[in-house]
PDB file of N, CA and C in Angstrom:
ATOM      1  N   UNK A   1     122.435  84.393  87.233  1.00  0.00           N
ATOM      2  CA  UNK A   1     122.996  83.349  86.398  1.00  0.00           C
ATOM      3  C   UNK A   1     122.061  83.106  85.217  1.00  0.00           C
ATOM      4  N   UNK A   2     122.755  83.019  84.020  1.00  0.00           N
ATOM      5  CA  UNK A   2     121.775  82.935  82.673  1.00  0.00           C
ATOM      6  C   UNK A   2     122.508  81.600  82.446  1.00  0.00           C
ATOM      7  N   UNK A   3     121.822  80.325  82.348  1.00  0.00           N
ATOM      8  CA  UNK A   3     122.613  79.478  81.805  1.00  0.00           C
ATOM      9  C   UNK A   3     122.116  79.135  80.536  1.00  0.00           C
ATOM     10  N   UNK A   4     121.211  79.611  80.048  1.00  0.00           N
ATOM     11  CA  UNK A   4     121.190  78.944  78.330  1.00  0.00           C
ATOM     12  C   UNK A   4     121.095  80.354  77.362  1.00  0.00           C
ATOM     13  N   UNK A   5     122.152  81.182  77.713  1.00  0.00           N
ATOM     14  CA  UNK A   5     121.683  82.453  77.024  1.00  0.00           C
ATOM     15  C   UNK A   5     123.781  81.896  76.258  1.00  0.00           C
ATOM     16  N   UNK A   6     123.243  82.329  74.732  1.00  0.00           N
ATOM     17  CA  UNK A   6     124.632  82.287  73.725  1.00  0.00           C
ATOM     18  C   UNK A   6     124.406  83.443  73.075  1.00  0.00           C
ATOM     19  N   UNK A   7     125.732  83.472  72.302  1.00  0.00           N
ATOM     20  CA  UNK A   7     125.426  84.426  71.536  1.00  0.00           C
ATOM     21  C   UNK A   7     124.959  84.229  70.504  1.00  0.00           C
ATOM     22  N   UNK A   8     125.126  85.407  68.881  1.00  0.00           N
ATOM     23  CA  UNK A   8     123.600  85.006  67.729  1.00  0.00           C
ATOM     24  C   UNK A   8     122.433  84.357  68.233  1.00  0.00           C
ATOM     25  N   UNK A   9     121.656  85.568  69.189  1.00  0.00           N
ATOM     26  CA  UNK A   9     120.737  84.908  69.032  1.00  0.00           C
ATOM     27  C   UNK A   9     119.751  84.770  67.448  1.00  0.00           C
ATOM     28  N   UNK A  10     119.254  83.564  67.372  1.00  0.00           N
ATOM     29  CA  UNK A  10     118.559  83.343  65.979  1.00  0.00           C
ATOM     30  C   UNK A  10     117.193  81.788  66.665  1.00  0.00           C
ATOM     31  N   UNK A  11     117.031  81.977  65.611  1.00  0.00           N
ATOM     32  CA  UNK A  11     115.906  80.873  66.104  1.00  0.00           C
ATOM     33  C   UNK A  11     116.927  79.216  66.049  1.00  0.00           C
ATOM     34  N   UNK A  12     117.684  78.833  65.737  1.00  0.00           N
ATOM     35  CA  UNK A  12     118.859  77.909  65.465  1.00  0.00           C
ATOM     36  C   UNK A  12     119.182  77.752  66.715  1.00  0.00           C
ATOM     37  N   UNK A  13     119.430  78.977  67.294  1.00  0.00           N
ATOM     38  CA  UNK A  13     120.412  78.691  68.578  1.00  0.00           C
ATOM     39  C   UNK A  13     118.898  78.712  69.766  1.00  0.00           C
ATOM     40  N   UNK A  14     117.957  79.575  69.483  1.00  0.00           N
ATOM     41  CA  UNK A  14     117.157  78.991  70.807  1.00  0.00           C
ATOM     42  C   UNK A  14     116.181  77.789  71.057  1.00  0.00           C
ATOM     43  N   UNK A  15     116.329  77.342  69.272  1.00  0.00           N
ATOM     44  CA  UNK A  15     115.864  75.591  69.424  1.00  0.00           C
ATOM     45  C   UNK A  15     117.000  74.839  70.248  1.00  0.00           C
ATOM     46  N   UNK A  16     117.954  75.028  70.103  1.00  0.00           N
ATOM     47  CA  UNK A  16     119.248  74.247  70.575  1.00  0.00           C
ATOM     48  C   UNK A  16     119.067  74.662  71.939  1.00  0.00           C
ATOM     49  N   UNK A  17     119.176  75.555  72.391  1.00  0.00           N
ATOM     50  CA  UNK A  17     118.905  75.975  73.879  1.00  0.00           C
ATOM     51  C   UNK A  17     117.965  75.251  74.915  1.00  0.00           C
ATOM     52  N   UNK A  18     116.831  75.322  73.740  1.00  0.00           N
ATOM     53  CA  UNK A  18     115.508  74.512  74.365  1.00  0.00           C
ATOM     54  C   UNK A  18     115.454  73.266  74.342  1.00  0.00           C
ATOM     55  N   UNK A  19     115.933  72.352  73.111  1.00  0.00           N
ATOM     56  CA  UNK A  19     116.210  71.389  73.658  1.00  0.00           C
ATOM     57  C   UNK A  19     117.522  70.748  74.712  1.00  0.00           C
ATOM     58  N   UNK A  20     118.095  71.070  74.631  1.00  0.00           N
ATOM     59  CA  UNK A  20     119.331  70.815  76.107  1.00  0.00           C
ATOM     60  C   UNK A  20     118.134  71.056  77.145  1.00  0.00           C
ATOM     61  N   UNK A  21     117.664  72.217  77.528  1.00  0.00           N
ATOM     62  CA  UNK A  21     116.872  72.642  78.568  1.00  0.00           C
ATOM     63  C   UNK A  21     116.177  71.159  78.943  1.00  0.00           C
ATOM     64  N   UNK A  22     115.114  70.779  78.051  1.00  0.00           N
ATOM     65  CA  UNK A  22     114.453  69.520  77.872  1.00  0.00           C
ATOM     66  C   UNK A  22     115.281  68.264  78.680  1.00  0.00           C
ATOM     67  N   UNK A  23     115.968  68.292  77.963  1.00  0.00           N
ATOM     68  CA  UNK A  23     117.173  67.208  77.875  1.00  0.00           C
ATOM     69  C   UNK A  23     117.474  67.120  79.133  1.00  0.00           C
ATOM     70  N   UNK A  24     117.503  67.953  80.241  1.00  0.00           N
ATOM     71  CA  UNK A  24     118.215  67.954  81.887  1.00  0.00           C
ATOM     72  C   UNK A  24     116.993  67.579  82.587  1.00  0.00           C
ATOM     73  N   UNK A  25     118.086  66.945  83.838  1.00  0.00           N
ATOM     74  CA  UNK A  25     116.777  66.465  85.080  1.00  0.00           C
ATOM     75  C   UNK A  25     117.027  67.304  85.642  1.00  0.00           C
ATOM     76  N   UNK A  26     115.419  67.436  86.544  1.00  0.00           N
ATOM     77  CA  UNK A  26     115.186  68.140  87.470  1.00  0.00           C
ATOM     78  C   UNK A  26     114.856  69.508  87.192  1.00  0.00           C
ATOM     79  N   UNK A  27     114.147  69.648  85.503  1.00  0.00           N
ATOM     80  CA  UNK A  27     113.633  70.951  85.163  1.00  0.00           C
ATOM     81  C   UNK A  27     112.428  70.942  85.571  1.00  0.00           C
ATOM     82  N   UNK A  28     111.986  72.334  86.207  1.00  0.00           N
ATOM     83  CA  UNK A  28     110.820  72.914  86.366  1.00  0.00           C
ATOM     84  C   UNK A  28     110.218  73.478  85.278  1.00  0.00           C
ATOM     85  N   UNK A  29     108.617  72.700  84.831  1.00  0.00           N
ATOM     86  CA  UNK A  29     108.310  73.590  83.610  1.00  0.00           C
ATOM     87  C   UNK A  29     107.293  73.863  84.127  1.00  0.00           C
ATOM     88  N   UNK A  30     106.734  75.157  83.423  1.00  0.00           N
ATOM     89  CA  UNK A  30     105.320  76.408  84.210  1.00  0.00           C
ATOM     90  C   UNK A  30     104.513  75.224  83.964  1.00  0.00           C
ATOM     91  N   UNK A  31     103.499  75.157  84.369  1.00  0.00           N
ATOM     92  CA  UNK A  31     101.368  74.835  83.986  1.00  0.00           C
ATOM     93  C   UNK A  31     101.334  75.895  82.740  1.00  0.00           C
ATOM     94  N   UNK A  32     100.488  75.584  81.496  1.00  0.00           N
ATOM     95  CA  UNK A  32     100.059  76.323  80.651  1.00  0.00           C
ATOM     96  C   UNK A  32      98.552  76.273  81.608  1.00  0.00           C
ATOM     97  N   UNK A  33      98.010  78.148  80.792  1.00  0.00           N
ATOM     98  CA  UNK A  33      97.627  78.907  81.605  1.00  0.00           C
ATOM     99  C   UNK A  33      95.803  78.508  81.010  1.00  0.00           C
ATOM    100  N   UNK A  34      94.905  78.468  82.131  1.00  0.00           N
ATOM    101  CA  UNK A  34      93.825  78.385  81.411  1.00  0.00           C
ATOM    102  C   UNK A  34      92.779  79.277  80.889  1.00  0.00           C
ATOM    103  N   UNK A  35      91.845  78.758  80.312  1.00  0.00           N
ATOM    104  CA  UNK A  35      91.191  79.894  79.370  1.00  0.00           C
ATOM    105  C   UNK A  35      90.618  81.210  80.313  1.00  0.00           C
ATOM    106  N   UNK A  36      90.108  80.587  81.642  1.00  0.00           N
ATOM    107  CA  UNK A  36      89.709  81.849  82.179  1.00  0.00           C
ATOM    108  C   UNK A  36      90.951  82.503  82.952  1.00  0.00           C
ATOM    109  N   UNK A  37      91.802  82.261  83.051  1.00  0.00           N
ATOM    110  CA  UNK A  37      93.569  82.993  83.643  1.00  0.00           C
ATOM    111  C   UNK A  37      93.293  83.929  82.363  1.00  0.00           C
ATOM    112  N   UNK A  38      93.496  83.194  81.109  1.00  0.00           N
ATOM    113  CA  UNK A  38      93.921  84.251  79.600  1.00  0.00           C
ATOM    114  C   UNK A  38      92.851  85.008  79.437  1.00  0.00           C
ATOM    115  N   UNK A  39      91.369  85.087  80.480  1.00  0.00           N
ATOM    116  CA  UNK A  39      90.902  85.758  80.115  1.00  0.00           C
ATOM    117  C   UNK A  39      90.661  86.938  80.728  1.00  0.00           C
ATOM    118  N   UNK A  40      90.655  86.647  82.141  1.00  0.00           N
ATOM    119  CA  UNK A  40      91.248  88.019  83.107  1.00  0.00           C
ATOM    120  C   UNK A  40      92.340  88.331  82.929  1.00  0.00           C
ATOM    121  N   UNK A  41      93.469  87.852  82.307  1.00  0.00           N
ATOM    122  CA  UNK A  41      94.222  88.925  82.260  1.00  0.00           C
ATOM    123  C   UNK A  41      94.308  89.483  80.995  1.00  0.00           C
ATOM    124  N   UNK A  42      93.254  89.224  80.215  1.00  0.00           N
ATOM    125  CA  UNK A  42      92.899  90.013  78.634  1.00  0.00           C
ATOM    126  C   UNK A  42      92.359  91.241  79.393  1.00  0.00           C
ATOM    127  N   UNK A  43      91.572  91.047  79.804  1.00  0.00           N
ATOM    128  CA  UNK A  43      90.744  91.955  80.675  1.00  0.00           C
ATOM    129  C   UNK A  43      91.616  93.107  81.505  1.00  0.00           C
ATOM    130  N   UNK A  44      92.461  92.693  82.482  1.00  0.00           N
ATOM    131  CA  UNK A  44      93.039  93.646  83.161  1.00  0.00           C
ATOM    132  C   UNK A  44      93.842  94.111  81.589  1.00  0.00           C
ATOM    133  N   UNK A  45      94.543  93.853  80.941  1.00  0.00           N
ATOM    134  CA  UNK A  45      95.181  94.359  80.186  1.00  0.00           C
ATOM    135  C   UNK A  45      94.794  95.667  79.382  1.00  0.00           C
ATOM    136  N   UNK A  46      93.849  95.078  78.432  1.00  0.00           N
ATOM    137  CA  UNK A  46      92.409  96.426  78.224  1.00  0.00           C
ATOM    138  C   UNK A  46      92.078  96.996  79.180  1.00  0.00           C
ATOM    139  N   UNK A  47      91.786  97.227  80.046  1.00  0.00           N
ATOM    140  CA  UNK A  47      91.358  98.454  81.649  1.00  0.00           C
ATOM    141  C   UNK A  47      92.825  99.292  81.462  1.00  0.00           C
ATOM    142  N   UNK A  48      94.017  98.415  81.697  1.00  0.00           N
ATOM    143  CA  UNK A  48      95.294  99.640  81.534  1.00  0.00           C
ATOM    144  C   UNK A  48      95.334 100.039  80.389  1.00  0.00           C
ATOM    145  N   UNK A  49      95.097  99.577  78.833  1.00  0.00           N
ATOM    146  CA  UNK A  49      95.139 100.134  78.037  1.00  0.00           C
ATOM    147  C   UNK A  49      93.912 101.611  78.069  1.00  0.00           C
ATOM    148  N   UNK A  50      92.910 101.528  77.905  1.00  0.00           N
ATOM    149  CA  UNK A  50      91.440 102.126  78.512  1.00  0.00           C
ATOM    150  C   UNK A  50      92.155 103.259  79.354  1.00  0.00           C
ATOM    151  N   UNK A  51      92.795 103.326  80.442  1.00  0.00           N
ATOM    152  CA  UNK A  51      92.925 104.057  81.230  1.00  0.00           C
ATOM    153  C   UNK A  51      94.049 104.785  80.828  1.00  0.00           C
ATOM    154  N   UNK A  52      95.016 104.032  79.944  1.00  0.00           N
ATOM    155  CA  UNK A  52      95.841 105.493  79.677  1.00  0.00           C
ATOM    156  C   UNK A  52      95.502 106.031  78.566  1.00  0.00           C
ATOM    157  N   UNK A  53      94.981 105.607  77.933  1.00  0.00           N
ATOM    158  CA  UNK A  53      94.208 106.397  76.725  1.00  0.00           C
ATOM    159  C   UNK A  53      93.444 107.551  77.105  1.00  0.00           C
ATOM    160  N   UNK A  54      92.977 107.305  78.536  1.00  0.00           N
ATOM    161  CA  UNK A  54      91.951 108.570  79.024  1.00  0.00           C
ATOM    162  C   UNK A  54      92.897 109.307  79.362  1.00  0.00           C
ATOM    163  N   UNK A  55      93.654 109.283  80.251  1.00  0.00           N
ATOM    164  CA  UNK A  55      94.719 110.105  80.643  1.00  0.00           C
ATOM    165  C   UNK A  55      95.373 111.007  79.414  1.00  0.00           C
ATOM    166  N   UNK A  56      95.748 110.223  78.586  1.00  0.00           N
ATOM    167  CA  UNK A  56      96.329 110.932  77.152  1.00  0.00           C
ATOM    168  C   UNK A  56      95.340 112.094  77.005  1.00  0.00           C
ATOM    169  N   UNK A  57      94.155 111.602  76.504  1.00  0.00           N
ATOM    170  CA  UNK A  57      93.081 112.304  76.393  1.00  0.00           C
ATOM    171  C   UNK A  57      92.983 113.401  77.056  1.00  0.00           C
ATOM    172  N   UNK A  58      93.115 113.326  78.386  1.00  0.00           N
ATOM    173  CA  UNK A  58      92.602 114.951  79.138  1.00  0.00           C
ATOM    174  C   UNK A  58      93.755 115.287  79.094  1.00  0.00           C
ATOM    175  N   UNK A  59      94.999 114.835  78.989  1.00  0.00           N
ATOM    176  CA  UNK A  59      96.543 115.928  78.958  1.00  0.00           C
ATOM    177  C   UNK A  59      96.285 116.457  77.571  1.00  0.00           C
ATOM    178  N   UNK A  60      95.734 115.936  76.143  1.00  0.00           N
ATOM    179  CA  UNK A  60      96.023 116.536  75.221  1.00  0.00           C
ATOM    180  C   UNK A  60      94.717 117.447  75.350  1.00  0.00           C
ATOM    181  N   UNK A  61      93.655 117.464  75.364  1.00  0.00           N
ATOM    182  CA  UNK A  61      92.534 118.789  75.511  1.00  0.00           C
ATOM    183  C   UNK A  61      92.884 119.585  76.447  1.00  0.00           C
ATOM    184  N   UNK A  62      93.577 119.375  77.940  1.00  0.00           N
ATOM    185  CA  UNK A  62      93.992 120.065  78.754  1.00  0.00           C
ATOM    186  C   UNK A  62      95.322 120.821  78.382  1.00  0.00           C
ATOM    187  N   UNK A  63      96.171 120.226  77.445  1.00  0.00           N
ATOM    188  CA  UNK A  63      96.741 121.195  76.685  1.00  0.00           C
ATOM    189  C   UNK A  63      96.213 122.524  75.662  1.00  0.00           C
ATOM    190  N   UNK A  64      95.788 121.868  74.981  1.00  0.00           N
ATOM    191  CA  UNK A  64      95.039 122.637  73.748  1.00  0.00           C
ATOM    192  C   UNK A  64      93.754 123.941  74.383  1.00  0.00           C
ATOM    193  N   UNK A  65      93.523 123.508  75.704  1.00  0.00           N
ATOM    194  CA  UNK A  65      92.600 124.403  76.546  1.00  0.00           C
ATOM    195  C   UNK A  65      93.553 125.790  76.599  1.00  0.00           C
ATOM    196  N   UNK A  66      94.348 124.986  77.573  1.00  0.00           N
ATOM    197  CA  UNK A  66      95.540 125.904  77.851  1.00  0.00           C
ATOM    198  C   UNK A  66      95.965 126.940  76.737  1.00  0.00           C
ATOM    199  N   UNK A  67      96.127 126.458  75.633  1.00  0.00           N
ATOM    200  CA  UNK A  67      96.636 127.150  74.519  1.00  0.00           C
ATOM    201  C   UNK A  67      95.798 128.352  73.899  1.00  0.00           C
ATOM    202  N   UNK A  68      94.352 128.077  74.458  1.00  0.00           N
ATOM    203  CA  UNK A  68      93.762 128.983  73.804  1.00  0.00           C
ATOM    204  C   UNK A  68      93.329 130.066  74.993  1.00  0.00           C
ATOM    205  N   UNK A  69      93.515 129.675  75.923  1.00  0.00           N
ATOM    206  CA  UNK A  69      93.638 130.617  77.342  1.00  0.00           C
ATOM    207  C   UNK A  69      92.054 130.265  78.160  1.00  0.00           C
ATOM    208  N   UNK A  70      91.672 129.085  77.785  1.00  0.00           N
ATOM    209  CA  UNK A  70      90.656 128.224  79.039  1.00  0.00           C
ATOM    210  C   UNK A  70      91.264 128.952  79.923  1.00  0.00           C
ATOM    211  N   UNK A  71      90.384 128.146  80.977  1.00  0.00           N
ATOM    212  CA  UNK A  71      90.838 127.775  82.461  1.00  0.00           C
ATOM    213  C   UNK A  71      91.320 126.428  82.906  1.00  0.00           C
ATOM    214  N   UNK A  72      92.161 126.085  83.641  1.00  0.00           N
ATOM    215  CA  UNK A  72      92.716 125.304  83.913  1.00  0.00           C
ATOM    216  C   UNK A  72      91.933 124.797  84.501  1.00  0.00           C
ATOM    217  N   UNK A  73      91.440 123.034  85.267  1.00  0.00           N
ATOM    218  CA  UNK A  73      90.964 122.092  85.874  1.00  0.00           C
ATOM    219  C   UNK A  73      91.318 121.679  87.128  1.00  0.00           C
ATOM    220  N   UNK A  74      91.175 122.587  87.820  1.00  0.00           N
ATOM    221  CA  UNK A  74      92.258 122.096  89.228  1.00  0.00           C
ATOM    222  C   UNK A  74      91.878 120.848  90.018  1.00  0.00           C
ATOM    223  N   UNK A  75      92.662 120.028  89.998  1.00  0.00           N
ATOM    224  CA  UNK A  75      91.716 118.466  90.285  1.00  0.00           C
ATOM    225  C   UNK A  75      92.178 118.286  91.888  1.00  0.00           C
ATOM    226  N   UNK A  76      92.793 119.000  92.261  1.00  0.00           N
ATOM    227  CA  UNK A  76      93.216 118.600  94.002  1.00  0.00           C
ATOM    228  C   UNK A  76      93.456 119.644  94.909  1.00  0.00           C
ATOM    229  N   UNK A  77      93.310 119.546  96.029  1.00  0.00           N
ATOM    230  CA  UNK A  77      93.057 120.936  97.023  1.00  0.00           C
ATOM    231  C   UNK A  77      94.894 121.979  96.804  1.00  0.00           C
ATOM    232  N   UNK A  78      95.812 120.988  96.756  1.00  0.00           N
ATOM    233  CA  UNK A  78      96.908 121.827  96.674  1.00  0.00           C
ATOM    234  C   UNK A  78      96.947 122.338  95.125  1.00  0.00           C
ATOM    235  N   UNK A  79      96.541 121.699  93.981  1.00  0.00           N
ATOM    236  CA  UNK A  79      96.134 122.463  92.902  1.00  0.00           C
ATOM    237  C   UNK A  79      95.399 124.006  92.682  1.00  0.00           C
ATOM    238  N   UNK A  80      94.298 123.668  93.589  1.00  0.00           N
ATOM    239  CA  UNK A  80      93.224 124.933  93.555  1.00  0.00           C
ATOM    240  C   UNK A  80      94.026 126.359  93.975  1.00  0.00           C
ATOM    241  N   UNK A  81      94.576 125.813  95.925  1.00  0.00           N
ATOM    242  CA  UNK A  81      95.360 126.654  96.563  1.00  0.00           C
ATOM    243  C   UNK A  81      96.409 127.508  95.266  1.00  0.00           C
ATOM    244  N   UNK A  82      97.483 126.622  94.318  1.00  0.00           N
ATOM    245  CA  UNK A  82      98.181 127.055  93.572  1.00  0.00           C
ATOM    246  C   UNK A  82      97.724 127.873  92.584  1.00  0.00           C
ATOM    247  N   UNK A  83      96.533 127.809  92.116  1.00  0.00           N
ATOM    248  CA  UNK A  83      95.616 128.654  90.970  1.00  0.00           C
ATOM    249  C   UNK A  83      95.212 129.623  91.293  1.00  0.00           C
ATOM    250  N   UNK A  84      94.681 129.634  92.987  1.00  0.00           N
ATOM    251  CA  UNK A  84      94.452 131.057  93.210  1.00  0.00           C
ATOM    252  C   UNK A  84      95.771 132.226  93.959  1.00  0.00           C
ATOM    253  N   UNK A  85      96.692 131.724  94.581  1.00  0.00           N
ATOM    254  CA  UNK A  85      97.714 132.188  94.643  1.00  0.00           C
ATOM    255  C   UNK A  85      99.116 132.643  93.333  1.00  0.00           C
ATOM    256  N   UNK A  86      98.410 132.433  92.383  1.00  0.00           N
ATOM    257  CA  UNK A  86      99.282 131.900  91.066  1.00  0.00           C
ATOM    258  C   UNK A  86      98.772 133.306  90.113  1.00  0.00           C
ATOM    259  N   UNK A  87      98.642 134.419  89.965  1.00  0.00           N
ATOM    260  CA  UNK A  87      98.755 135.649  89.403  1.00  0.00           C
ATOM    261  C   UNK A  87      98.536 135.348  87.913  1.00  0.00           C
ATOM    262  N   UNK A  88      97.448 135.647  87.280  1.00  0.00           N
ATOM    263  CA  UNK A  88      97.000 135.554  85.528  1.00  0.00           C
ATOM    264  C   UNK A  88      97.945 136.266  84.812  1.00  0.00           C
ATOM    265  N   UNK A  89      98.633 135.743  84.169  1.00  0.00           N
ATOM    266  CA  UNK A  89      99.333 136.479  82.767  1.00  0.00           C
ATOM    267  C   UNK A  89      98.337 137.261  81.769  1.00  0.00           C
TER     268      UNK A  89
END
């Protein structure tokens, strides 16, 4: 159930939205969040950013390896098994 969703949305209609919202009993409104909440989760946020950036990182050199006929990085035992059963072009 969406009860304050209209159509056009515009900023017009979700002031109007918000106040009705206001306007009713028996609304639940969140706690605003405090500085150290906003700051661990600044934190976790950057670590996932951080971490897929690394990931990017070794898929694009682990490409470009590839391309020039490296060796591949076998990072797990069923990887390795596949590399040496896996016949060089």
């Amino acid at each position: 159930m969406k009860p304050y969703v209209r159509r056009n949305k515009n900023d017009a209609a979700d002031a109007a939205a918000i106040c009705e919202a206001a306007g009713r009993l028996g609304q639940r409104f969140v706690p605003v969040r405090s500085i150290d909440n906003q700051a661990e989760l600044m934190r976790h946020r950057g670590r996932e950013l951080l971490s897929g950036q690394r990931t990017s990182l070794f898929n694009a050199l682990r490409g470009h390896m590839a391309e020039i006929g490296a060796g591949t990085w076998p990072r797990s035992a069923w990887s390795r098994r596949r590399a040496r059963n896996t016949p060089m072009s």
